[in-house]
Protein backbone atom coordinates (compact mmCIF):
# COMPACT_ATOMS: atom_id res chain seq x y z
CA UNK A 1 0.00 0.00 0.00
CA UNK A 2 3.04 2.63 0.72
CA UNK A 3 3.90 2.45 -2.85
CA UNK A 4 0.99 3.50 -4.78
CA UNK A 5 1.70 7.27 -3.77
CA UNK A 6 5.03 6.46 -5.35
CA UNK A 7 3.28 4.87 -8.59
CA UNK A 8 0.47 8.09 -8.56
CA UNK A 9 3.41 9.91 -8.84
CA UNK A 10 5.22 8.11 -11.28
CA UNK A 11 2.46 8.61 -13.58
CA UNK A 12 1.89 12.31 -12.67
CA UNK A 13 5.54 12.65 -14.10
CA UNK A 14 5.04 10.74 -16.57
CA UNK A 15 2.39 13.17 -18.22
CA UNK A 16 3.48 16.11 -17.18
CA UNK A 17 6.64 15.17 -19.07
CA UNK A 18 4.66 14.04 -22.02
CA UNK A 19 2.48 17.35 -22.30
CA UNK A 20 5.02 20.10 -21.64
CA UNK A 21 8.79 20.52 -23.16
CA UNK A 22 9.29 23.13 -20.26
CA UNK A 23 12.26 21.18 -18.25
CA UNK A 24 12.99 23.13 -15.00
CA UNK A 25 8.66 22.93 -14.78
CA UNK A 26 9.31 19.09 -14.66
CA UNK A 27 12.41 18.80 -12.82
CA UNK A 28 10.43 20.86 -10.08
CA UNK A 29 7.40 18.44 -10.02
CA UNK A 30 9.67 15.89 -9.92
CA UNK A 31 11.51 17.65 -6.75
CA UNK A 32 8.47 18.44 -4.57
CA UNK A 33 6.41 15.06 -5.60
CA UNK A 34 9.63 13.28 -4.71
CA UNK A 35 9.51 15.23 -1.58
CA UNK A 36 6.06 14.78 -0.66
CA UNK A 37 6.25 10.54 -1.45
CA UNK A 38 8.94 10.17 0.72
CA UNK A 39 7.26 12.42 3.54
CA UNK A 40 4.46 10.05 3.03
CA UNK A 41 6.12 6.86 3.84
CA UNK A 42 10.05 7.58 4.43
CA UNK A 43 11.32 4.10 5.11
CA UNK A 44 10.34 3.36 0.96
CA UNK A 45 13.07 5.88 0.23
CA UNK A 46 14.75 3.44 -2.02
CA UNK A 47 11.88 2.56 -3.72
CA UNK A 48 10.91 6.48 -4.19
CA UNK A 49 14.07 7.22 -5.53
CA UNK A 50 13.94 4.02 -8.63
CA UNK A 51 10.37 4.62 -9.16
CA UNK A 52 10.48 8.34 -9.41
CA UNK A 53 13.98 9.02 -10.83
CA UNK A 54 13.09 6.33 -13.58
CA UNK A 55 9.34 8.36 -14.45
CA UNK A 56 11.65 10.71 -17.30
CA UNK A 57 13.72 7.81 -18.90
CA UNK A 58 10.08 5.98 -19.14
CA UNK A 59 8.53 9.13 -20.35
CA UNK A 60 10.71 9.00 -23.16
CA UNK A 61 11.21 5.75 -24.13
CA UNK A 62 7.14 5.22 -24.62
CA UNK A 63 7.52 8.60 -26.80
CA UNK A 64 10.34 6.69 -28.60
CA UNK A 65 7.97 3.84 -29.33
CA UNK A 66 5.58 5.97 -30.73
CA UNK A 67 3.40 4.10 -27.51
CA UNK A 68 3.13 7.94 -25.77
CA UNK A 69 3.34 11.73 -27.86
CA UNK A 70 4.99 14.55 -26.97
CA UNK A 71 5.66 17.96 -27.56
CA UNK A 72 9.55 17.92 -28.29
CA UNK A 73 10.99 15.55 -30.82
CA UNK A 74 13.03 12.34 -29.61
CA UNK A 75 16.38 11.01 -30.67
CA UNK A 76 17.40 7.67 -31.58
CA UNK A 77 19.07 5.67 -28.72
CA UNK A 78 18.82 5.24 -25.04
CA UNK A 79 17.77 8.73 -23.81
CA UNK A 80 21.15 9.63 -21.32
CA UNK A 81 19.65 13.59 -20.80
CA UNK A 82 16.37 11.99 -18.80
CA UNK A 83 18.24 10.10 -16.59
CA UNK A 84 18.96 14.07 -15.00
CA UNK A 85 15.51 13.09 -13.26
CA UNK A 86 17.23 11.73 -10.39
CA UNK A 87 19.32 14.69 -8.85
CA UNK A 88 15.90 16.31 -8.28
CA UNK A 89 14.39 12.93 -7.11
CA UNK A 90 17.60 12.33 -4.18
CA UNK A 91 17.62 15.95 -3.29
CA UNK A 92 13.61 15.24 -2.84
CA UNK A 93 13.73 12.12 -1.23
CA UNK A 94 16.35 13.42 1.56
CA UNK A 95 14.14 16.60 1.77
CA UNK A 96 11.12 14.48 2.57
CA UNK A 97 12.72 11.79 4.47
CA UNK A 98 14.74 14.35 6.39
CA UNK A 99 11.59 16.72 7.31
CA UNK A 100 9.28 13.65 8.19
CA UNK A 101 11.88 12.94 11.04
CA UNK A 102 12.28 16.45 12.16
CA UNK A 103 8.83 16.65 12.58
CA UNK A 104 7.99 12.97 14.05
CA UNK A 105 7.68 12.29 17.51
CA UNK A 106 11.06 10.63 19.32
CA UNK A 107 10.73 7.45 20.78
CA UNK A 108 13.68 8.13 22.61
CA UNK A 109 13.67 9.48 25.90
């Protein structure tokens, strides 16, 4: 159940990717929506940062099959410039994971 936010999300990039050739506008979704997964449920980090970080390489391989259209035209190969999706998705994840335990009560006494 804790990674269906993660898959929502997923998806979320995925179209937004897919329907805008605005980059910093995705690489920002992809930064807060990273950060707000990983608030969610912050021991799925890992699992935030595949699923998440892998929504722009998927974006544009489905565009690449001709299975997804987009807005900006798509080059032959393996697409190396998505894979930029997951400095914003770490950066995202820590910010979430970091601010859930700030804000989470101690068990510790």
């Amino acid at each position: 159940m804790r990674l269906i936010p993660a898959l929502l999300a997923m998806f979320a990039l995925v179209f937004l990717h897919t329907h805008t050739d605005e980059i910093p506008v995705v690489l920002g979704a992809v930064l807060i929506l990273s950060a707000v997964v990983s608030g969610m449920a912050p021991r799925n980090w890992l699992a935030n940062v595949v699923l998440l970080g892998s929504a722009l390489p998927l974006a544009e391989i489905l565009v690449q099959r001709h299975v997804l259209v987009a807005p900006w035209p798509v080059g032959p190969g393996f697409p190396w410039a998505a894979l930029t999706g997951y400095v914003p998705t770490v950066i995202g994840v820590a910010i979430g994971v970091g601010v859930r335990r700030a804000v989470s009560p101690s068990t510790a006494t």
